[in-house]
Protein backbone atom coordinates (compact mmCIF):
# COMPACT_ATOMS: atom_id res chain seq x y z
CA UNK A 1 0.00 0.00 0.00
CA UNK A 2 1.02 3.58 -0.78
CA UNK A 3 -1.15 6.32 0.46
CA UNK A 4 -1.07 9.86 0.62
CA UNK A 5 -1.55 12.03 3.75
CA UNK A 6 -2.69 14.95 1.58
CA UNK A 7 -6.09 15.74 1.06
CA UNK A 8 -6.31 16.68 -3.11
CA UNK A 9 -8.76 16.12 -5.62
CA UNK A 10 -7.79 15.08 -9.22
CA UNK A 11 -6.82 18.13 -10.06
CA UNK A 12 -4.43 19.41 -7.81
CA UNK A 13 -0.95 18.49 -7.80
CA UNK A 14 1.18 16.79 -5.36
CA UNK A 15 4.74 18.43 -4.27
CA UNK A 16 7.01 14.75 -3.80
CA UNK A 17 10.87 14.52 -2.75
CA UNK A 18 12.18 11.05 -3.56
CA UNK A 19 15.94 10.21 -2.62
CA UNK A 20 18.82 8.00 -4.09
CA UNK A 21 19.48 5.56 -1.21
CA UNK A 22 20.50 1.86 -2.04
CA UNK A 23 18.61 -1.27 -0.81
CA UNK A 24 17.29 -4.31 -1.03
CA UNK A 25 14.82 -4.73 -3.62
CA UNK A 26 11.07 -5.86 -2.46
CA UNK A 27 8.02 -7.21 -4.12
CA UNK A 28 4.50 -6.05 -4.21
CA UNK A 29 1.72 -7.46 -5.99
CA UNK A 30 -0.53 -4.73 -8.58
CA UNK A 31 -3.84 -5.11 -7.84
CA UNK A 32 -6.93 -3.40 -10.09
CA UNK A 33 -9.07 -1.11 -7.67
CA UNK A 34 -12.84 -2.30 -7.50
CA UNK A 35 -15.22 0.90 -6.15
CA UNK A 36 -17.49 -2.23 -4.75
CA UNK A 37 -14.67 -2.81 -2.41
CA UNK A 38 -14.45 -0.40 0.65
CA UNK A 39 -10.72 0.63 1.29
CA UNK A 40 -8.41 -0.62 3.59
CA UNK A 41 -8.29 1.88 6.06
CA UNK A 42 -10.88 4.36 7.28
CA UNK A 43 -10.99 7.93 5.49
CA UNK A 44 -9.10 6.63 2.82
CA UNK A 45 -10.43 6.40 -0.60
CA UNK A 46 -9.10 3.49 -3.25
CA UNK A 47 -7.38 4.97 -6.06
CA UNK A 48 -8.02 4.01 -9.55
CA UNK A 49 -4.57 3.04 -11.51
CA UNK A 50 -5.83 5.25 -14.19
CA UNK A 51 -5.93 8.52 -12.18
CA UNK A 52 -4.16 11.26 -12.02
CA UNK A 53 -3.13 11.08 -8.32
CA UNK A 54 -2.64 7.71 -8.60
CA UNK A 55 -0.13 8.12 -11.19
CA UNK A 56 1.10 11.42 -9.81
CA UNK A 57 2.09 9.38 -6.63
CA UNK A 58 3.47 6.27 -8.42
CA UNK A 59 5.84 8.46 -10.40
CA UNK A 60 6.95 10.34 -7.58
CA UNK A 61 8.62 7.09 -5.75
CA UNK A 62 12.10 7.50 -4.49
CA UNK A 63 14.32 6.33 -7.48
CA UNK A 64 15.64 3.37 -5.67
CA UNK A 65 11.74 1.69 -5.32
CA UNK A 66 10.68 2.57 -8.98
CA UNK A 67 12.00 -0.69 -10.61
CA UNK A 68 11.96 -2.64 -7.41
CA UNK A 69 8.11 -2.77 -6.31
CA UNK A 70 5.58 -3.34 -7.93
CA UNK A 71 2.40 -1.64 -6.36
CA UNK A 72 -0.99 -3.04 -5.03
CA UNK A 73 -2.83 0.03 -4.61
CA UNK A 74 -3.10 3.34 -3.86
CA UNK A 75 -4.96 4.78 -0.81
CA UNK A 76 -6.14 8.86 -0.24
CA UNK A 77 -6.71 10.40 3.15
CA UNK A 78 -9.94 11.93 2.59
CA UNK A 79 -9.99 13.85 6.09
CA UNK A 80 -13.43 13.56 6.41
CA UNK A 81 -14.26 14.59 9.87
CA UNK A 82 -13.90 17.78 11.69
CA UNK A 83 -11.17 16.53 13.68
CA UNK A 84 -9.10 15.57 10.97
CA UNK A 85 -10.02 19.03 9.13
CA UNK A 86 -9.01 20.45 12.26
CA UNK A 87 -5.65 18.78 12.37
CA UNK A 88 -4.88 19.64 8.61
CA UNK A 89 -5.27 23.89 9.95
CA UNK A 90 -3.48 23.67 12.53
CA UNK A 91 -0.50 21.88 10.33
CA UNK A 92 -1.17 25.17 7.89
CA UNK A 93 -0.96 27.51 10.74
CA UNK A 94 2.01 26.16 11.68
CA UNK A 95 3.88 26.04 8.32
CA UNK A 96 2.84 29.78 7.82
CA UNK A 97 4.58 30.55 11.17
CA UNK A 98 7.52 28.48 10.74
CA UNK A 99 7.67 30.32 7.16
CA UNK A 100 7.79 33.60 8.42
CA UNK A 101 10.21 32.74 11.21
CA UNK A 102 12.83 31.05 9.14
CA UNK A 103 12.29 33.11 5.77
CA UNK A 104 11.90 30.98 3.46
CA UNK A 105 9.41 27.91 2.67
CA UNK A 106 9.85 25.07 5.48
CA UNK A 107 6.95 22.13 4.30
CA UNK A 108 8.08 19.18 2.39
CA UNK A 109 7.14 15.63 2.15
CA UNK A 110 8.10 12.53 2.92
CA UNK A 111 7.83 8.80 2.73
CA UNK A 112 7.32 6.76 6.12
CA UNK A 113 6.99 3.08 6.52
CA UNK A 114 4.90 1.05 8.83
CA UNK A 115 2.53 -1.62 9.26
CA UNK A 116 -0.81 -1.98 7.89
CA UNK A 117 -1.82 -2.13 11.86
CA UNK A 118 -0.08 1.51 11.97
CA UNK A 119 -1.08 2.68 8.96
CA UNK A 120 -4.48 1.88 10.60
CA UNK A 121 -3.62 3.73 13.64
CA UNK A 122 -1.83 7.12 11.54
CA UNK A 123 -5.15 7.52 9.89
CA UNK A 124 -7.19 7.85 12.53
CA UNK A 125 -4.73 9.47 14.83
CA UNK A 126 -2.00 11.21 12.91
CA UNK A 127 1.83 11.05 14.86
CA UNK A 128 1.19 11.09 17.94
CA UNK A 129 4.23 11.05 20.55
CA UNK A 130 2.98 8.71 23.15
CA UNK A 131 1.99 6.03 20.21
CA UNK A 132 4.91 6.38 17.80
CA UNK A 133 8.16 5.03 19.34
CA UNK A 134 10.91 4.48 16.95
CA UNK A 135 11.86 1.40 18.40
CA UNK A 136 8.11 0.00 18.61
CA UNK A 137 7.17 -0.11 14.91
CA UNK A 138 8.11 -2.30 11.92
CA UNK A 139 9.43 -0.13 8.71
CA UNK A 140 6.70 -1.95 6.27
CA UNK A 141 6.83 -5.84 6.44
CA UNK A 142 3.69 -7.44 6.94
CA UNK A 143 3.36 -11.26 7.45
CA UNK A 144 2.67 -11.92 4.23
CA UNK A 145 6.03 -9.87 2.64
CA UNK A 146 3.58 -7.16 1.61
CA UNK A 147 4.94 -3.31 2.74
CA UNK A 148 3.39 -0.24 3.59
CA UNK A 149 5.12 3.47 2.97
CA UNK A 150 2.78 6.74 3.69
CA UNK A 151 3.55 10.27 1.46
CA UNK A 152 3.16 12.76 4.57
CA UNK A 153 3.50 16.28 4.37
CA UNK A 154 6.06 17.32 7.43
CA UNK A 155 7.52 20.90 8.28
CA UNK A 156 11.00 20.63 7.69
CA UNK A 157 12.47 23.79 8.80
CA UNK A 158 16.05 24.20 9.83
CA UNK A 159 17.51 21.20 10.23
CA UNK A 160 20.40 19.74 12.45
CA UNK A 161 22.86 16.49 12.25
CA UNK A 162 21.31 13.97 15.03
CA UNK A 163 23.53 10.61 15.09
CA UNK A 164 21.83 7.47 14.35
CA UNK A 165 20.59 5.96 17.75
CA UNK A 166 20.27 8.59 19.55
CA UNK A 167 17.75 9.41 22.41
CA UNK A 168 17.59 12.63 21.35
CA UNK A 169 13.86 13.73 21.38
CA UNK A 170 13.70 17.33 20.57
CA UNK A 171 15.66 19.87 18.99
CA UNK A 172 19.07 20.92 20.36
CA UNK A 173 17.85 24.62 20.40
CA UNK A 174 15.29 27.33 18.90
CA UNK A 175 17.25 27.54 15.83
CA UNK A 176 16.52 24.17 14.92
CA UNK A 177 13.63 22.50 13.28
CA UNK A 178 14.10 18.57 12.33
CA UNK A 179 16.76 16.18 12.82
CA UNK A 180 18.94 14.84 9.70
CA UNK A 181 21.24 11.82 9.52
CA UNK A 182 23.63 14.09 7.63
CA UNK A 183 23.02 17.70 6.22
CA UNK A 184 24.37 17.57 2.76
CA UNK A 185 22.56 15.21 1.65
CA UNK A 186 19.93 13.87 4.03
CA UNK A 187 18.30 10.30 3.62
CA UNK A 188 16.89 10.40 6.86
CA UNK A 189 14.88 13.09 8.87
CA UNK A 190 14.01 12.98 12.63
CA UNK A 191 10.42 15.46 13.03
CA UNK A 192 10.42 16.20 15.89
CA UNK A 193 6.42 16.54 17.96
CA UNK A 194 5.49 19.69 19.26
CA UNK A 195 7.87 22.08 17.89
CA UNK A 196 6.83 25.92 18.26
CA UNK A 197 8.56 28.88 16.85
């Protein structure tokens, strides 16, 4: 599964990073979208192979996945309750204040993988600190060799080096944003919860 945290129609485009890290290469099977079938998860919507999105998001897979994986479907958040709406604002509000802090545009996006259990859970709850633990969640491997990566929309920011393994859980200081693994040319990024400029 490959879903999308943003909430577009068919005719909006999607911003997506991808990255050139190496690894092993995985297998999932291309299934056709039925509208008869209800998706997966709650609040998502099914994507058709033939859409726009669909495609928009296949295309925009890091470079090292493209020939690697083959795709069973595509899942939208739909944000269909106020409390999801809700969450989406205050995500706005807080790009547009990290913007004008830093000076320049801070949002990006980002892929993140998980469970189908936590992709479950990230629907309905978003990241939330006291049920996201680095070391408590599986990075996409189902029992049955199926994986699961989520496009999210994060505030980047200014970002600092944080050393693999570390216990660090916020930033180092106000001038700092997110966490990177190096900052030439980062592969992995640390956001950190709660973060106020």
């Amino acid at each position: 599964m490959i879903g999308s945290s943003n909430n577009v129609d068919e005719s909006q485009n999607l911003s997506l990073d991808s990255s050139n890290e190496s690894g092993s290469s995985s297998r999932i099977v291309m299934a056709t979208p039925n509208e008869l079938v209800p998706p997966k998860w709650a609040g998502t919507k099914l994507l058709s192979e033939e859409g726009r999105i669909y495609q928009k998001i296949k295309d925009g897979l890091p470079p090292i996945m493209k020939n690697r994986v083959t795709i069973t479907a595509i899942h939208l958040c739909m944000r269909r309750v106020p409390v999801e709406e809700s969450r989406f604002e205050v995500y706005l509000e807080n790009v547009k204040k990290v913007t004008r802090a830093r000076g320049r545009r801070v949002d990006s996006s980002g892929w993140y993988g998980t469970s189908a259990k936590n992709v479950d859970s990230l629907m309905r709850r978003g990241f939330e600190m006291n049920s996201i633990m680095p070391a408590s969640y599986p990075h996409g491997v189902d029992e049955n060799g199926e994986k699961h990566i989520v496009l999210c929309q994060f505030i980047l920011g200014n970002s600092e080096k944080v050393e693999l393994g570390s216990k660090q859980l916020f930033p180092s200081s106000a001038n700092f944003d997110t966490g990177v693994d190096e900052l030439t040319n980062p592969k992995v990024y640390v956001v950190w919860c709660g973060v106020a400029i």
